[in-house]
N, C-alpha and C. Protein backbone atom coordinates (compact mmCIF):
# COMPACT_ATOMS: atom_id res chain seq x y z
N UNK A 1 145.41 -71.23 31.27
CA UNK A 1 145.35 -71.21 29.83
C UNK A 1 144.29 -70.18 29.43
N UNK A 2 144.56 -69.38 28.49
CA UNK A 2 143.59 -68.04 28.17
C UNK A 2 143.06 -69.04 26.83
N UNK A 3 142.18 -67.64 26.34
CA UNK A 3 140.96 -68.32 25.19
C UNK A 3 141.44 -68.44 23.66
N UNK A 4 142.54 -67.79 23.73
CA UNK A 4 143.56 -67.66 22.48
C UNK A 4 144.20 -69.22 22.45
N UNK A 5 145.10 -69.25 23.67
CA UNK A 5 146.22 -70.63 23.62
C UNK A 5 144.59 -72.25 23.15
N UNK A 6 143.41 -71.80 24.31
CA UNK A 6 142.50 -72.88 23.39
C UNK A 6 142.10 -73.31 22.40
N UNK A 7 141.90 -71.93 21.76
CA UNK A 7 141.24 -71.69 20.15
C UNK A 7 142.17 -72.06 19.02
N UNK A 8 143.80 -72.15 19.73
CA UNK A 8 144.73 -72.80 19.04
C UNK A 8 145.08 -74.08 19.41
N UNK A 9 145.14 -74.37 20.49
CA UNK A 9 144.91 -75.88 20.69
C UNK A 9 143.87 -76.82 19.94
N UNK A 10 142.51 -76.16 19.54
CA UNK A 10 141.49 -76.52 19.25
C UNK A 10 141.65 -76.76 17.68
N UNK A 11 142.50 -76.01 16.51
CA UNK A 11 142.85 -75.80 15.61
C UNK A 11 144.03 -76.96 14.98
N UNK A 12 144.79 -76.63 16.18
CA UNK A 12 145.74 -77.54 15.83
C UNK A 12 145.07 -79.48 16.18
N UNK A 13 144.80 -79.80 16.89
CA UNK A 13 143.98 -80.73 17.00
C UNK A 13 143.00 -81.38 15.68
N UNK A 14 142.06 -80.18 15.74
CA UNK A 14 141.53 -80.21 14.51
C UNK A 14 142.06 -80.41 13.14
N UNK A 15 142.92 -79.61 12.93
CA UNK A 15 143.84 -79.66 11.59
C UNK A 15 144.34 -81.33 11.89
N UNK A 16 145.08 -82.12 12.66
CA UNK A 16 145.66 -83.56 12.85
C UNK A 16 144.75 -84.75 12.91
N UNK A 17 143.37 -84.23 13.00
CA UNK A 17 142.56 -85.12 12.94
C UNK A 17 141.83 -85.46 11.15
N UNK A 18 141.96 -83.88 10.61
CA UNK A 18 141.89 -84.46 9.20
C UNK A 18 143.64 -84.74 8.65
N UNK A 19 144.48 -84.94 9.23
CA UNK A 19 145.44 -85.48 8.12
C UNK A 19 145.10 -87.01 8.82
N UNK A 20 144.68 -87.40 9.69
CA UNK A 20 144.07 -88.96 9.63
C UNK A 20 143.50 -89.19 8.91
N UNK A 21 142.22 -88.01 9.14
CA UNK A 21 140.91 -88.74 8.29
C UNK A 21 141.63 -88.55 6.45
N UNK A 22 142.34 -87.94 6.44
CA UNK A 22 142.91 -88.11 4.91
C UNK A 22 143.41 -89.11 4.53
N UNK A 23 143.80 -89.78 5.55
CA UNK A 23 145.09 -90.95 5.36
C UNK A 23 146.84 -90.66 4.82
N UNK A 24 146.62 -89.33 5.05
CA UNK A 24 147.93 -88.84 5.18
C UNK A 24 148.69 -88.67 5.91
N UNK A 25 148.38 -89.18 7.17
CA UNK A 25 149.04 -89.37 8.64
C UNK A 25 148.55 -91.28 8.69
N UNK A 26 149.19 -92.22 8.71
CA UNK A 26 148.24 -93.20 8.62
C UNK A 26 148.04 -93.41 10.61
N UNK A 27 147.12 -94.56 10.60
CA UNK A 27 146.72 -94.95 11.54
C UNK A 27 147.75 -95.47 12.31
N UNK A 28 148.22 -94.64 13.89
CA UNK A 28 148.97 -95.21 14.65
C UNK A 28 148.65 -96.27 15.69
N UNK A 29 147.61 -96.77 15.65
CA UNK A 29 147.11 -98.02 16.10
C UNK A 29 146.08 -98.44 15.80
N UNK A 30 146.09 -99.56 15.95
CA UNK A 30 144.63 -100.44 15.78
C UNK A 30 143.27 -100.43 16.76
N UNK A 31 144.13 -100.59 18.22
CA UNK A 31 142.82 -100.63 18.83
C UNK A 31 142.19 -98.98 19.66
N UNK A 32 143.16 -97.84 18.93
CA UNK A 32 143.01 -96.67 19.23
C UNK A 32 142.49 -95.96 18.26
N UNK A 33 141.09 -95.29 18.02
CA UNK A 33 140.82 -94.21 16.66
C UNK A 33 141.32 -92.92 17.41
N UNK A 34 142.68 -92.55 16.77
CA UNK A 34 143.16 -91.52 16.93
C UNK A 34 142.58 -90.20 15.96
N UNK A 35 142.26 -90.52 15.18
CA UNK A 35 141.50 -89.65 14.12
C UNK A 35 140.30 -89.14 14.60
N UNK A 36 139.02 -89.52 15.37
CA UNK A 36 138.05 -89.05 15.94
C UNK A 36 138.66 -88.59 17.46
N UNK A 37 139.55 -89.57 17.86
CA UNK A 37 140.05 -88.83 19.19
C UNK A 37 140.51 -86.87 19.16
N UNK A 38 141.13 -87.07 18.37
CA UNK A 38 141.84 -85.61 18.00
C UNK A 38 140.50 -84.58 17.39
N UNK A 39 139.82 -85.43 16.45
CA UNK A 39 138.50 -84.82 16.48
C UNK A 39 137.67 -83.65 17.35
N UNK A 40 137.19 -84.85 17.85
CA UNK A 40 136.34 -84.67 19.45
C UNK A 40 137.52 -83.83 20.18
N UNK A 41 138.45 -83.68 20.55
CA UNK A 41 139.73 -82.85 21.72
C UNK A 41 139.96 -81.76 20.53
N UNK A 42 139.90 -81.68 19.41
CA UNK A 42 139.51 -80.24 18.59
C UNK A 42 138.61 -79.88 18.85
N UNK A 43 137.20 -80.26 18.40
CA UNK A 43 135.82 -79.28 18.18
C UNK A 43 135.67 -79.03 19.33
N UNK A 44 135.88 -79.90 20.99
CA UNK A 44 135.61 -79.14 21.98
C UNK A 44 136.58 -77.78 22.04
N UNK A 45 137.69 -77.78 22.00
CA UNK A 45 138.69 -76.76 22.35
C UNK A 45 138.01 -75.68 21.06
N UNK A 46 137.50 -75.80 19.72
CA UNK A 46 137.23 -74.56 19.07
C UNK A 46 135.45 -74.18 19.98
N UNK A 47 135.62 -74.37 20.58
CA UNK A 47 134.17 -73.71 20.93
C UNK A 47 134.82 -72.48 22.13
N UNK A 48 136.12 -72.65 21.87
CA UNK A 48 136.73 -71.33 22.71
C UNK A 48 136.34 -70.32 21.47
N UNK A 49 136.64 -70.30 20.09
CA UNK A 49 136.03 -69.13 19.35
C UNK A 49 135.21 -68.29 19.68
N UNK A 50 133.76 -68.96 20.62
CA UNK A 50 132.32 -68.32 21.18
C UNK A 50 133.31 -66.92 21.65
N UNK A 51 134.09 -66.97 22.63
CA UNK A 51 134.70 -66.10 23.72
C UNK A 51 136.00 -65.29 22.66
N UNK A 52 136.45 -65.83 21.67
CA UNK A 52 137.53 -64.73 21.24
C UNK A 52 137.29 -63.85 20.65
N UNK A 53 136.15 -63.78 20.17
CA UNK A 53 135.60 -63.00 19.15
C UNK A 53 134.77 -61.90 19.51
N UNK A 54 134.36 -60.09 19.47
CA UNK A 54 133.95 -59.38 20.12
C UNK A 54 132.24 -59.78 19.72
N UNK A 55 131.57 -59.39 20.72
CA UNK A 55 130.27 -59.74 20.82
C UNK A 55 129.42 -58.90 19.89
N UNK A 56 128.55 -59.56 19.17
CA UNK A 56 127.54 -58.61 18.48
C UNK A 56 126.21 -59.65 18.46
N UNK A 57 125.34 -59.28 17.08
CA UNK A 57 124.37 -59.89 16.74
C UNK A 57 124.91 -60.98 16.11
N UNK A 58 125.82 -60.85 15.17
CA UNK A 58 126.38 -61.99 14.35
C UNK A 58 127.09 -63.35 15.38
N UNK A 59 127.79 -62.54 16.43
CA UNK A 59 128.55 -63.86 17.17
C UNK A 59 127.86 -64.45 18.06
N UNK A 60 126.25 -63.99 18.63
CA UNK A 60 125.54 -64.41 19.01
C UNK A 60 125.22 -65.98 18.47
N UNK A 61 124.39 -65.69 17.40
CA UNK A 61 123.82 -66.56 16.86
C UNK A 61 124.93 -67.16 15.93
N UNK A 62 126.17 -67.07 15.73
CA UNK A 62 127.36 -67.58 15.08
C UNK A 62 127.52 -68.48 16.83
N UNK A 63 128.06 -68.38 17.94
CA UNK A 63 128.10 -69.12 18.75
C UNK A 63 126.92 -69.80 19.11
N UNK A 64 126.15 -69.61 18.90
CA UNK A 64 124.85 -71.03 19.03
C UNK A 64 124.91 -71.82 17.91
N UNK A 65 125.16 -71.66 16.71
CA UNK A 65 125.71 -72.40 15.58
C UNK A 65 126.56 -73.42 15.94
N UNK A 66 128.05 -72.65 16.47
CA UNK A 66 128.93 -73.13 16.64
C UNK A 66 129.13 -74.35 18.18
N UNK A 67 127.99 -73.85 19.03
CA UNK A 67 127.42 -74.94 20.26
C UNK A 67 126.98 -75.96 19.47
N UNK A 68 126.08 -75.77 18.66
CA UNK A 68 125.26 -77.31 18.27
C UNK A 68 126.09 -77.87 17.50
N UNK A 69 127.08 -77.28 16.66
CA UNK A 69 127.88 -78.01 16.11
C UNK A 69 129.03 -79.07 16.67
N UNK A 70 129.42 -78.16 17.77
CA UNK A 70 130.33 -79.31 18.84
C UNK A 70 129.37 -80.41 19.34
N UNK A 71 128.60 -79.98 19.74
CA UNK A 71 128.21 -80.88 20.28
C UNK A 71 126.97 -82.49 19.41
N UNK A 72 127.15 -82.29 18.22
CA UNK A 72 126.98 -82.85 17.07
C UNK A 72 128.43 -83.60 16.79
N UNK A 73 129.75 -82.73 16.64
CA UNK A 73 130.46 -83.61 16.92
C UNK A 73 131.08 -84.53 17.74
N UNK A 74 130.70 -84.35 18.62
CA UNK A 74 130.42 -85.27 19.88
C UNK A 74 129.61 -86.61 19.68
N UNK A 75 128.82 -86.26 19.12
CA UNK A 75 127.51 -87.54 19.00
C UNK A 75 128.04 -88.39 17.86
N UNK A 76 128.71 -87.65 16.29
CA UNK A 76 129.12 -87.65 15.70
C UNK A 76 130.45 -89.00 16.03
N UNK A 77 131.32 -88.42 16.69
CA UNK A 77 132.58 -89.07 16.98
C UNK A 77 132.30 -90.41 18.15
N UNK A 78 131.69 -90.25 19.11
CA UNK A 78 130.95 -91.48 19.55
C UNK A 78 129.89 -92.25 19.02
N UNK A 79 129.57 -92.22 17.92
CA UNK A 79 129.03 -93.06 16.92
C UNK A 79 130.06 -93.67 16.03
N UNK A 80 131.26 -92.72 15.99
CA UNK A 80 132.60 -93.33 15.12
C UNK A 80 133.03 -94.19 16.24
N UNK A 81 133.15 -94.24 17.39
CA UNK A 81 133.73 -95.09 18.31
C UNK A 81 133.26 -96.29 18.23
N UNK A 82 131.94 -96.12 18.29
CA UNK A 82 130.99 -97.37 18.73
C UNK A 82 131.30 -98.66 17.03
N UNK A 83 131.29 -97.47 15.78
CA UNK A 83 131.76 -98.22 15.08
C UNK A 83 133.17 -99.29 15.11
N UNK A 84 134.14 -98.39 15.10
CA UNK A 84 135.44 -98.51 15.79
C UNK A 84 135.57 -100.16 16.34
N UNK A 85 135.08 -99.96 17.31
CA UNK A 85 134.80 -101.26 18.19
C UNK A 85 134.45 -102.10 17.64
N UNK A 86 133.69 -102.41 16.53
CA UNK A 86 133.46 -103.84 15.97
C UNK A 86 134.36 -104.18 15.13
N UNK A 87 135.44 -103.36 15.15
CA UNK A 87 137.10 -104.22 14.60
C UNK A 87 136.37 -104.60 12.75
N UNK A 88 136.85 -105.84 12.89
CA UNK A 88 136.87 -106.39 11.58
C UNK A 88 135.31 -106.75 11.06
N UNK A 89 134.28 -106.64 11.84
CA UNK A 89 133.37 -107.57 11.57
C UNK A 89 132.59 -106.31 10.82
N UNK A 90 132.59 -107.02 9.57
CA UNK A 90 131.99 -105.60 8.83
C UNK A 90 130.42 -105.80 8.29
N UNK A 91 129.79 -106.67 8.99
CA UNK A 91 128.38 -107.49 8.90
C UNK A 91 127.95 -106.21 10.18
N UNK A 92 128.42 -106.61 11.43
CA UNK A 92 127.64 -105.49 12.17
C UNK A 92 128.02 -104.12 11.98
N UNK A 93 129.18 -103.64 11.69
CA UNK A 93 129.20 -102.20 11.24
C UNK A 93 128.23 -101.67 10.29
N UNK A 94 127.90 -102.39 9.24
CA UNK A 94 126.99 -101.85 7.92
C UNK A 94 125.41 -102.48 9.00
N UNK A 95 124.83 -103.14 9.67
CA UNK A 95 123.68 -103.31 10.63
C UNK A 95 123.55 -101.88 11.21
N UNK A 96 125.04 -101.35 12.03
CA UNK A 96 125.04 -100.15 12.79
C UNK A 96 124.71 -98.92 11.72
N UNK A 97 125.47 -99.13 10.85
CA UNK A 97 125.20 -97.49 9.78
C UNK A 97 123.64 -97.40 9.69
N UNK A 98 122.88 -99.02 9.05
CA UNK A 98 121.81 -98.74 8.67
C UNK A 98 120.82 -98.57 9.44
N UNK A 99 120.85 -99.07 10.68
CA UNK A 99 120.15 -98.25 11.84
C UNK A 99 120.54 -97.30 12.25
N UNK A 100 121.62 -96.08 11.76
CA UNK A 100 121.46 -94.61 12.40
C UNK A 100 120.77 -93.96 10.98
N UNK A 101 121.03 -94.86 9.82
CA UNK A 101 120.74 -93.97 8.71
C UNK A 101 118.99 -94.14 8.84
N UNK A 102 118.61 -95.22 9.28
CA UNK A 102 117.24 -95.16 9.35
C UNK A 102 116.44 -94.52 10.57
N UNK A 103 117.48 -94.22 11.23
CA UNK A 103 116.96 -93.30 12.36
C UNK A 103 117.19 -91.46 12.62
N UNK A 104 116.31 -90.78 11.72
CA UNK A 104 116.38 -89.18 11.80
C UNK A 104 116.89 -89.02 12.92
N UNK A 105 116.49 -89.25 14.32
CA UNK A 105 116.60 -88.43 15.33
C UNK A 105 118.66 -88.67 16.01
N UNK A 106 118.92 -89.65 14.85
CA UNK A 106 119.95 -89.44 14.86
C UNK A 106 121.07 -89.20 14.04
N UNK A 107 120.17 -89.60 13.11
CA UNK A 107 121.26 -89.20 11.24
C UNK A 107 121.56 -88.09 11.29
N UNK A 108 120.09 -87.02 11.39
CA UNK A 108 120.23 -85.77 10.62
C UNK A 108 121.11 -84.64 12.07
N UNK A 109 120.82 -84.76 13.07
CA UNK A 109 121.40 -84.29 14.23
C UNK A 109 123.31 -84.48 14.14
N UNK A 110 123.53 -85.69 14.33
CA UNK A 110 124.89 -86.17 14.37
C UNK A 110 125.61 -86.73 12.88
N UNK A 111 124.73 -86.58 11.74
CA UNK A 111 125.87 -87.08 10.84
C UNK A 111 125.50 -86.31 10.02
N UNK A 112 124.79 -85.91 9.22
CA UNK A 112 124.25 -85.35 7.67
C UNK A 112 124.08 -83.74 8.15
N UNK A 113 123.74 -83.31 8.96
CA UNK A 113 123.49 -82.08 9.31
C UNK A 113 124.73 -80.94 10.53
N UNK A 114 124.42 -81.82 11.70
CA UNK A 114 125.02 -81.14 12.53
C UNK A 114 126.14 -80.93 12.93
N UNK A 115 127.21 -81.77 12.03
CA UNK A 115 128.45 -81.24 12.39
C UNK A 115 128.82 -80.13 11.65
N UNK A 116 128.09 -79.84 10.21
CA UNK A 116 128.19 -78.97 9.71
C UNK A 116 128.00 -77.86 10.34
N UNK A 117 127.16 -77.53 11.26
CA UNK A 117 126.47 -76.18 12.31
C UNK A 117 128.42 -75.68 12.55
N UNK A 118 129.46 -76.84 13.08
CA UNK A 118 130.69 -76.23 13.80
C UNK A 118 131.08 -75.17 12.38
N UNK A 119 131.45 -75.50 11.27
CA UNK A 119 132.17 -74.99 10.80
C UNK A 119 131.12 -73.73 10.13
N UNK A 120 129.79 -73.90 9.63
CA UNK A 120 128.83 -72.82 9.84
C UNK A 120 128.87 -71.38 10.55
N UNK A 121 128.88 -72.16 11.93
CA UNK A 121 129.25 -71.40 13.18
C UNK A 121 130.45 -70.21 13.30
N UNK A 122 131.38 -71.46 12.88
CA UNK A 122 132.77 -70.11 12.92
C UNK A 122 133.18 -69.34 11.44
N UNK A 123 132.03 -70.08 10.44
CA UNK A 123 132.00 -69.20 9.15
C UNK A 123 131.43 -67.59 9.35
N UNK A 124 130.46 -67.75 10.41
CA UNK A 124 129.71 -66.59 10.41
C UNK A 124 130.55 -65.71 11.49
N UNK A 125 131.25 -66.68 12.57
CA UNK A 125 132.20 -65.83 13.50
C UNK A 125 133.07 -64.88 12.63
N UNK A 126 133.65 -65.69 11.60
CA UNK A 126 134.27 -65.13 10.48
C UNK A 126 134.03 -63.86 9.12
N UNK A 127 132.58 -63.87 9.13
CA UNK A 127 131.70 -63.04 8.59
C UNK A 127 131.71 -61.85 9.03
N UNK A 128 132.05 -61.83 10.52
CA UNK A 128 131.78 -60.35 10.98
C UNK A 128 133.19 -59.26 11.00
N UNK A 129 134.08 -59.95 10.23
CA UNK A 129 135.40 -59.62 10.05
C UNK A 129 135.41 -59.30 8.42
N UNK A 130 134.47 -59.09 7.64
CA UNK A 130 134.55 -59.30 6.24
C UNK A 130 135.01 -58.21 5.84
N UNK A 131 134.57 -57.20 6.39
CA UNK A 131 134.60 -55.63 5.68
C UNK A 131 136.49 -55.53 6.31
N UNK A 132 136.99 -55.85 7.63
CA UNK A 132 138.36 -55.21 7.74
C UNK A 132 139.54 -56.34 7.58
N UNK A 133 138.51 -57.92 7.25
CA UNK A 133 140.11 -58.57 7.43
C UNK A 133 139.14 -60.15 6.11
N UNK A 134 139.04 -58.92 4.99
CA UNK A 134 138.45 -59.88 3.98
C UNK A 134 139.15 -60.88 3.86
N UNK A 135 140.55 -61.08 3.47
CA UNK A 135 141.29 -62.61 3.19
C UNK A 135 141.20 -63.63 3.78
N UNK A 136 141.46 -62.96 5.30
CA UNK A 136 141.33 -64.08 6.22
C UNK A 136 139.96 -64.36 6.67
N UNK A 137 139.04 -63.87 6.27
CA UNK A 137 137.23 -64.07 6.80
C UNK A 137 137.10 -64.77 5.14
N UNK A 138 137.52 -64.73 4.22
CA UNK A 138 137.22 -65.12 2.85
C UNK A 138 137.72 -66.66 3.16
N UNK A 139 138.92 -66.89 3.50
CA UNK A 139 139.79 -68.24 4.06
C UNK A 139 138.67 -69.07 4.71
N UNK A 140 138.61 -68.71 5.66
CA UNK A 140 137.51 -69.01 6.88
C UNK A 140 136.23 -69.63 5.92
N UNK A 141 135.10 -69.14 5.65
CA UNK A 141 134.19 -69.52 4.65
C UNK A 141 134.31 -70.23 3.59
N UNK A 142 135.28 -69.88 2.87
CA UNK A 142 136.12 -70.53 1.65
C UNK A 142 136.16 -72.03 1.98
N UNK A 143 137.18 -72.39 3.12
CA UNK A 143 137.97 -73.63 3.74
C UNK A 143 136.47 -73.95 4.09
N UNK A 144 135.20 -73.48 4.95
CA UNK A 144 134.44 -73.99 5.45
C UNK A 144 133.83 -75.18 4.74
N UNK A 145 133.43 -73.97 3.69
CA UNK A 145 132.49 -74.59 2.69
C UNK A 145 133.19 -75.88 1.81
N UNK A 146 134.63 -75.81 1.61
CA UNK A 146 135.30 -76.66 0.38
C UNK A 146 135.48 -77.98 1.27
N UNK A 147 135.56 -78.13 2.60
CA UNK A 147 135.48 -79.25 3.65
C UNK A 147 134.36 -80.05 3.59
N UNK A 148 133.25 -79.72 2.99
CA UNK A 148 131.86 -80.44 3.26
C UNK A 148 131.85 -80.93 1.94
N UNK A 149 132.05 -79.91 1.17
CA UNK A 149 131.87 -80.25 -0.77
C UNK A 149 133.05 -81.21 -1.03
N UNK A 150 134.59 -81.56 -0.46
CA UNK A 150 135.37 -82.68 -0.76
C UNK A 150 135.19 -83.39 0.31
N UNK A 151 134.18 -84.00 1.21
CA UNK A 151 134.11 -84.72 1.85
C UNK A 151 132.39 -85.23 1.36
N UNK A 152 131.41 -85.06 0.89
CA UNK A 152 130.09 -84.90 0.79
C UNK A 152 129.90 -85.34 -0.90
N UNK A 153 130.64 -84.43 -1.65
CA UNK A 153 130.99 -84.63 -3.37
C UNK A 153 131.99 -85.20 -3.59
N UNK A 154 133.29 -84.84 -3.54
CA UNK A 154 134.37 -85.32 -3.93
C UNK A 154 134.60 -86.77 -3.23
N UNK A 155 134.11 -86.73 -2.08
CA UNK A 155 134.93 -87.84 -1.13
C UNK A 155 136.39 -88.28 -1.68
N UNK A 156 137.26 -86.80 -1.11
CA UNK A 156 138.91 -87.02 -1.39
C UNK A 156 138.81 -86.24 0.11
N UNK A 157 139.98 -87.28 0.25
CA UNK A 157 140.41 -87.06 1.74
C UNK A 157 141.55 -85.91 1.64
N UNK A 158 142.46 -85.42 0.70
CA UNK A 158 143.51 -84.54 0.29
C UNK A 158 142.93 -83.91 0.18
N UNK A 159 141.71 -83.35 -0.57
CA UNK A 159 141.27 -82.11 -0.97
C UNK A 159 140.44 -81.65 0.88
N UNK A 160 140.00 -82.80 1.07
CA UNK A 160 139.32 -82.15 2.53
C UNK A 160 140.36 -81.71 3.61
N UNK A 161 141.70 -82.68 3.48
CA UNK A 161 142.54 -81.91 4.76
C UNK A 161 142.68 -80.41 3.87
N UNK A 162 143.25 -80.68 2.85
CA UNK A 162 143.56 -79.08 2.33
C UNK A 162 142.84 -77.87 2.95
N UNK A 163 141.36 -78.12 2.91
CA UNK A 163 140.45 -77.44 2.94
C UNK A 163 140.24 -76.67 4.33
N UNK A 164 140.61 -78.28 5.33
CA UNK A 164 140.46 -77.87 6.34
C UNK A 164 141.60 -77.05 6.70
N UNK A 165 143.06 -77.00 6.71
CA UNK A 165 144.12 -76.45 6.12
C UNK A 165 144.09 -74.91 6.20
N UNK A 166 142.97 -75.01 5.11
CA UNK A 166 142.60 -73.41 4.76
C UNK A 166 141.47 -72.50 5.52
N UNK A 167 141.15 -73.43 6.37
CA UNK A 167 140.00 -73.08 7.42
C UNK A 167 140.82 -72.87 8.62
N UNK A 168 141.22 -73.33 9.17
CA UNK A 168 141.86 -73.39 10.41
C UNK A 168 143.24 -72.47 10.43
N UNK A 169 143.57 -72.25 9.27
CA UNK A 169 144.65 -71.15 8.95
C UNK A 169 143.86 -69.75 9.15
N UNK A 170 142.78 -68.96 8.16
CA UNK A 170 141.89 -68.48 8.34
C UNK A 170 141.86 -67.93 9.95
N UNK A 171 141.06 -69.47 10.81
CA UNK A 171 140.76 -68.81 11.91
C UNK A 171 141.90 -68.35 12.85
N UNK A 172 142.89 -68.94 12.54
CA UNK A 172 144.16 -68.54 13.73
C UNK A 172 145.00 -67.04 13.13
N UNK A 173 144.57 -66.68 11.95
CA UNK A 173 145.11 -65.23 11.59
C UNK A 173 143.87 -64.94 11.84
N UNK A 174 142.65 -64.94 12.12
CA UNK A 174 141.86 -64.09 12.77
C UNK A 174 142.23 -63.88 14.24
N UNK A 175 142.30 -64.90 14.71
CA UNK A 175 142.85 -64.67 16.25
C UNK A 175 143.79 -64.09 16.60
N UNK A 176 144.62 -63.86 15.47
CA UNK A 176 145.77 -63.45 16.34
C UNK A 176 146.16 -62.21 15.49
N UNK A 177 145.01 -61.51 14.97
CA UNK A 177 145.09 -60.37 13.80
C UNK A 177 145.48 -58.90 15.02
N UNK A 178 145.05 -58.87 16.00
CA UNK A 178 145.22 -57.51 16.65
C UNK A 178 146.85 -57.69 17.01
N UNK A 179 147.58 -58.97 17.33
CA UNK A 179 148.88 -58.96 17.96
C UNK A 179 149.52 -58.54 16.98
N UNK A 180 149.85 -59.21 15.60
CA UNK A 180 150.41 -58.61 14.51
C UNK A 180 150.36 -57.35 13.88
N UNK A 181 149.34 -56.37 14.20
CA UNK A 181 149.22 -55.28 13.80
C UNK A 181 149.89 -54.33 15.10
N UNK A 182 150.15 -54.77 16.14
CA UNK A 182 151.01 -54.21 17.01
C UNK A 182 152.01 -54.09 17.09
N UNK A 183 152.63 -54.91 16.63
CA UNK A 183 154.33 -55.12 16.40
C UNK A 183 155.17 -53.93 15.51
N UNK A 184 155.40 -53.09 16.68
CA UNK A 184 156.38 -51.75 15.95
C UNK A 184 157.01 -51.93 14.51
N UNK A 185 157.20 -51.65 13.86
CA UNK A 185 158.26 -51.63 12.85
C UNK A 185 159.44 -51.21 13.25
N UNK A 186 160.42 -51.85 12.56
CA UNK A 186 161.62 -51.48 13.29
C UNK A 186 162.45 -50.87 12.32
């Protein structure tokens, strides 16, 4: 598998994990969170972006962005698990929130801050494409940013898949911007 077929695996994943978290795909089981599953098996597979993208100053520090951000969602999505697991009992779930919310070294890392770093990350991967492939680097940032603001402000789950939608569209016509410009005319 090359770094392209990942970065689309990673996308597509990603994109199915917010039509869960929208509730526009509903929940195909109970004792399975398929919604953080697909999650977590996205944000790892987009950290193939680090490698698709040509190297500079920007994708440097755009892929260290985009490291802490996976791996935020990681911490992120096994904190959704651990919730997960207490099923119905919604006495210890709200015990669990309020001990991560009262704990920085894990709020601001894995919930309030660092998953944001992923989409950060490939905003700026996206940045370095501004001057020759504005729409789709505009998409990219655009979708980034409107994912945090309808999930953070809005809390609408439609406006956030959208968003994400428009992010993950973005990055896969970035990826695959040199093949299409090859294609002879006929």
């Amino acid at each position: 598998m090359n770094t392209k077929q990942c970065c689309l695996i990673g996308v597509v994943f990603f994109l199915v994990s917010y039509l869960f978290f929208s509730k526009l795909l509903p929940s195909l089981s109970d004792s399975v969170d398929f919604a953080h599953w697909f999650n977590l098996i996205g944000a790892c597979f987009l950290l193939s972006f680090n490698d698709a993208f040509p190297k500079s100053k920007i994708s440097a520090v755009a892929s260290v962005l985009t490291t802490l951000g996976v791996i935020a969602h990681i911490g992120l999505c096994t904190i959704d698990f651990m919730m997960s697991s207490y099923g119905n009992n919604e006495i210890a779930k709200e015990q669990l929130s309020q001990h991560i919310g009262n704990s920085p070294l894990i709020f601001y890392p894995f919930v309030a801050v660092g998953p944001s770093l992923l989409f950060l990350g490939l905003a700026l991967h996206a940045f370095a494409f501004i001057k020759t492939e504005t729409v789709k680097s505009l998409m990219v940032i655009a979708g980034s940013v409107a994912v945090g603001f309808s999930f953070f402000v809005l809390k609408n789950g439609v406006w956030m898949f959208l968003s994400c939608l428009v992010f993950v569209f973005g990055l896969g016509l970035l990826l695959y911007k040199n093949e299409t410009k090859k294609v002879p005319n006929e």
